[in-house]
Protein backbone atom coordinates (compact mmCIF):
# COMPACT_ATOMS: atom_id res chain seq x y z
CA UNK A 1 0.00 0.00 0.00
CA UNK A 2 1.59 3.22 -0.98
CA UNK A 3 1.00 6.56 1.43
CA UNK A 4 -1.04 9.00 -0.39
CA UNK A 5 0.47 12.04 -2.02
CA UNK A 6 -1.32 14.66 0.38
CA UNK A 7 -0.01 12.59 3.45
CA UNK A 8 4.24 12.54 2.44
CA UNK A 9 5.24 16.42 2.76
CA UNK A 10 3.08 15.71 6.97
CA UNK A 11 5.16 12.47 7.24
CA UNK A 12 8.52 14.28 5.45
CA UNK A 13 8.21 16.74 8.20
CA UNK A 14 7.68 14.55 10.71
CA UNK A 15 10.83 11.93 10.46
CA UNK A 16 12.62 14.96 10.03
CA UNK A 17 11.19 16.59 12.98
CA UNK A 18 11.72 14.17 14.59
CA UNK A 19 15.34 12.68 13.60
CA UNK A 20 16.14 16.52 14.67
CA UNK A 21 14.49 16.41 18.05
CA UNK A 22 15.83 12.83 18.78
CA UNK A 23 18.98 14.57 17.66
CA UNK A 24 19.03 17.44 20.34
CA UNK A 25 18.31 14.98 23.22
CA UNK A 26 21.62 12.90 22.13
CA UNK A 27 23.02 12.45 26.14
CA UNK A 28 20.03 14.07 28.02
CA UNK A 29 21.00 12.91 32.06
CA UNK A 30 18.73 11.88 34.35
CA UNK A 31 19.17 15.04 36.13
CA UNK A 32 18.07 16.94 33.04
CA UNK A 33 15.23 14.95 32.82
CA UNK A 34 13.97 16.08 36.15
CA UNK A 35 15.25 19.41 36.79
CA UNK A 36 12.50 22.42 37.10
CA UNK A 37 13.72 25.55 35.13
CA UNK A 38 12.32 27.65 37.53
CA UNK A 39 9.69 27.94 40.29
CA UNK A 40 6.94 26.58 40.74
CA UNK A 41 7.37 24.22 37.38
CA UNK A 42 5.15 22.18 36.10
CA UNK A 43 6.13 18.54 36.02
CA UNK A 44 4.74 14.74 37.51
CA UNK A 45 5.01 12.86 40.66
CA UNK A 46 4.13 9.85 41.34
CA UNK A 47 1.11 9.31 42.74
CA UNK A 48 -0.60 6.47 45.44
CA UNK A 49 0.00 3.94 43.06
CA UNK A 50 3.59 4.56 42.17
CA UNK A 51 2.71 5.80 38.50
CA UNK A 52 3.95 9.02 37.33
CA UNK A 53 1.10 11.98 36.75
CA UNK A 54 1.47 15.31 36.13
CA UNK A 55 0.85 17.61 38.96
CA UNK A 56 -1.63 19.68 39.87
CA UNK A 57 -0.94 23.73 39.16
CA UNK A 58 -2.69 26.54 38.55
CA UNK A 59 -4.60 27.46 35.47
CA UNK A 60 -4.48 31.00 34.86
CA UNK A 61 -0.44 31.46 35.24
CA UNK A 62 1.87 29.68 32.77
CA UNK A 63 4.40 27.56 34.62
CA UNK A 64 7.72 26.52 33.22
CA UNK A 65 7.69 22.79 32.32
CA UNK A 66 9.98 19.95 32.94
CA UNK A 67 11.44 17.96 29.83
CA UNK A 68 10.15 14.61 31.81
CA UNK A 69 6.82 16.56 31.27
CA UNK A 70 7.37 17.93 27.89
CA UNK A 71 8.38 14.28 27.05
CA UNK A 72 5.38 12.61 28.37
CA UNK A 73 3.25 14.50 26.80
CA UNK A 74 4.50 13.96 23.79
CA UNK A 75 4.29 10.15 24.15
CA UNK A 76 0.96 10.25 25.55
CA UNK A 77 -0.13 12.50 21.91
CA UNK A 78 1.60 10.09 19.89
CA UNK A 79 0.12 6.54 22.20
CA UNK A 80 -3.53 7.68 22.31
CA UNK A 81 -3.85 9.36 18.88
CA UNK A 82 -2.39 5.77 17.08
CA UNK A 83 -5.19 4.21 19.56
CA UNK A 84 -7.66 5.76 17.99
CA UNK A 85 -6.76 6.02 14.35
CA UNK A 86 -5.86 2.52 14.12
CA UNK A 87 -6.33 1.07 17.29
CA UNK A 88 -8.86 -0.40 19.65
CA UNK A 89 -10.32 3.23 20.18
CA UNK A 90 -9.96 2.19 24.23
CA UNK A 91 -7.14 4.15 25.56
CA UNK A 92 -7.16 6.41 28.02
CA UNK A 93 -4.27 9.06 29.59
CA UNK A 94 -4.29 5.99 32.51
CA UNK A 95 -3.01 3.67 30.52
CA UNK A 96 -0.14 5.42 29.27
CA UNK A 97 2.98 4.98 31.55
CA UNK A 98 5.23 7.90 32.12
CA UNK A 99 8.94 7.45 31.35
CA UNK A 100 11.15 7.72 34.91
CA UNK A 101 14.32 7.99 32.99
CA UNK A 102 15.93 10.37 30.37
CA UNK A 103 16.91 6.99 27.98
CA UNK A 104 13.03 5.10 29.09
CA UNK A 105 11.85 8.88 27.79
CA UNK A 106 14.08 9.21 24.80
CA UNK A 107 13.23 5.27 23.54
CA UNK A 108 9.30 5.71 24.10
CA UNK A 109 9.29 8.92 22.46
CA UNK A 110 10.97 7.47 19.48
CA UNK A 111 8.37 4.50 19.69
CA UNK A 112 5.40 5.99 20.60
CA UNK A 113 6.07 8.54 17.16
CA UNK A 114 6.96 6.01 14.95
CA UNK A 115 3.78 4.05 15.36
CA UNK A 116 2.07 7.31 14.78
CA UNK A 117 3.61 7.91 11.72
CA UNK A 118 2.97 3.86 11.06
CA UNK A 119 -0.84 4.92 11.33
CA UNK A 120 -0.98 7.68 9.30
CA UNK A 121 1.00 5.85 6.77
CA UNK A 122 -1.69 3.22 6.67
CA UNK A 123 -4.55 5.65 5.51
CA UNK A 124 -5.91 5.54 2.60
CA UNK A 125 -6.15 8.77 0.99
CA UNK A 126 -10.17 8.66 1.25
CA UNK A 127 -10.02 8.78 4.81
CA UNK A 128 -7.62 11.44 5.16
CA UNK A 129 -10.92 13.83 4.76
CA UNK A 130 -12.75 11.62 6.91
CA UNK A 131 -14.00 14.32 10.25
CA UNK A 132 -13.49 12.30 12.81
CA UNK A 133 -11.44 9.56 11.58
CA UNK A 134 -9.10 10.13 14.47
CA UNK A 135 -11.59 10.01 17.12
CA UNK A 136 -9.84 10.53 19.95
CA UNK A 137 -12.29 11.92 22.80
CA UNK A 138 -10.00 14.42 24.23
CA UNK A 139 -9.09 17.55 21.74
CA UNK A 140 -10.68 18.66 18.37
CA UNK A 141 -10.44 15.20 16.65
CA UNK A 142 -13.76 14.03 16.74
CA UNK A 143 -14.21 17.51 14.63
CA UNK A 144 -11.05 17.64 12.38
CA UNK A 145 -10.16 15.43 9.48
CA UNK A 146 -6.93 13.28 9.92
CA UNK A 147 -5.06 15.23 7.59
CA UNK A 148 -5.56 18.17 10.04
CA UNK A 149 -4.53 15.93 13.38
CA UNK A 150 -1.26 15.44 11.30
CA UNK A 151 -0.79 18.40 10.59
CA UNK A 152 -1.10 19.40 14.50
CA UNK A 153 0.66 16.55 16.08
CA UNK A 154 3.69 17.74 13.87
CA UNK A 155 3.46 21.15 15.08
CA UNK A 156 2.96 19.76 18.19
CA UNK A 157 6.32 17.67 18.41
CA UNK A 158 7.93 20.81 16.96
CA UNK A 159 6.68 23.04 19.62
CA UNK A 160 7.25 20.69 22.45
CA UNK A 161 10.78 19.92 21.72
CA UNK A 162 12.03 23.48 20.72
CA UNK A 163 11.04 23.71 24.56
CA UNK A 164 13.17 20.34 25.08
CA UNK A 165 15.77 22.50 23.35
CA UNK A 166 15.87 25.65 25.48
CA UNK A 167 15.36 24.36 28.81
CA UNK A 168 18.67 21.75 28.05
CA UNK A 169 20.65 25.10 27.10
CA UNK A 170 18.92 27.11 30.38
CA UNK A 171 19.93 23.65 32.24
CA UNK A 172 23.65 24.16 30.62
CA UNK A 173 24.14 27.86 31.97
CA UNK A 174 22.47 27.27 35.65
CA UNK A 175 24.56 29.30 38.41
């Protein structure tokens, strides 16, 4: 099955996005994982079950984030939106594991985005203009063709890991 024509300048800019991100995290520590660019950032803890989860903060004041967070995220986009493109459509933000570790991180990231891009590849081009076809209960996919949710998740992993990016050079130059 070939990937329709409309779908390979999304999926272009993906592996590349992505090859570049993967790129910028080459030696990420543990520490650098974890550390909180400034106060009050938002990040996960685990909770009474051992499992990570982000924490609780509040809503109307942006909070600097955590690359475990930024990470996480990402993986949970990547997990739940395969789920329910190609999936069992039964996955929920419970069922996706946060990564402890900078390498656990780094490795499911990779994963989690190349079965993503495995999904989209697998459309036909019919169903790229298919509303809904990535039904996914929790953002604007139940009202957005798939062409559209690839279009986001890539800006998406962009966004996210030009964050990645700046907080390892703000982790760099620390007093």
């Amino acid at each position: 099955m070939s990937v329709p024509p409309r779908m390979q300048p999304l999926l272009a800019q993906l592996d590349m996005s992505l090859e570049l991100s993967l790129q910028r995290m080459d030696g990420l520590t543990d520490a650098e994982f974890w550390w909180p660019p400034g106060p009050d950032s938002a990040t996960v803890e685990r909770d009474e079950s051992g499992r990570l989860r982000i924490l609780p903060s509040p809503v109307d004041t942006p909070h600097p984030r955590t690359i475990v967070l930024l990470v996480g995220h990402l993986i949970g986009m990547a997990v739940l939106r395969t789920d329910y493109t190609t999936g069992d459509h039964r996955m929920t933000t419970e069922d996706v594991d946060w990564p402890d570790t900078a390498d656990i991180g780094i490795e499911f990231l990779r994963d989690s985005w190349a079965d993503w891009r495995g999904a989209l590849a697998s459309l036909r081009d019919d169903e790229l203009d298919v509303i809904g076809r990535c039904d996914y209960p929790d953002g604007l996919d139940p009202t957005l063709p798939v062409l559209d949710i690839a279009w986001w998740m890539n800006r998406e992993l962009i966004h996210h890991t030009a964050e990645i990016a700046f907080i390892r050079d703000l982790y760099a130059r620390r007093l």
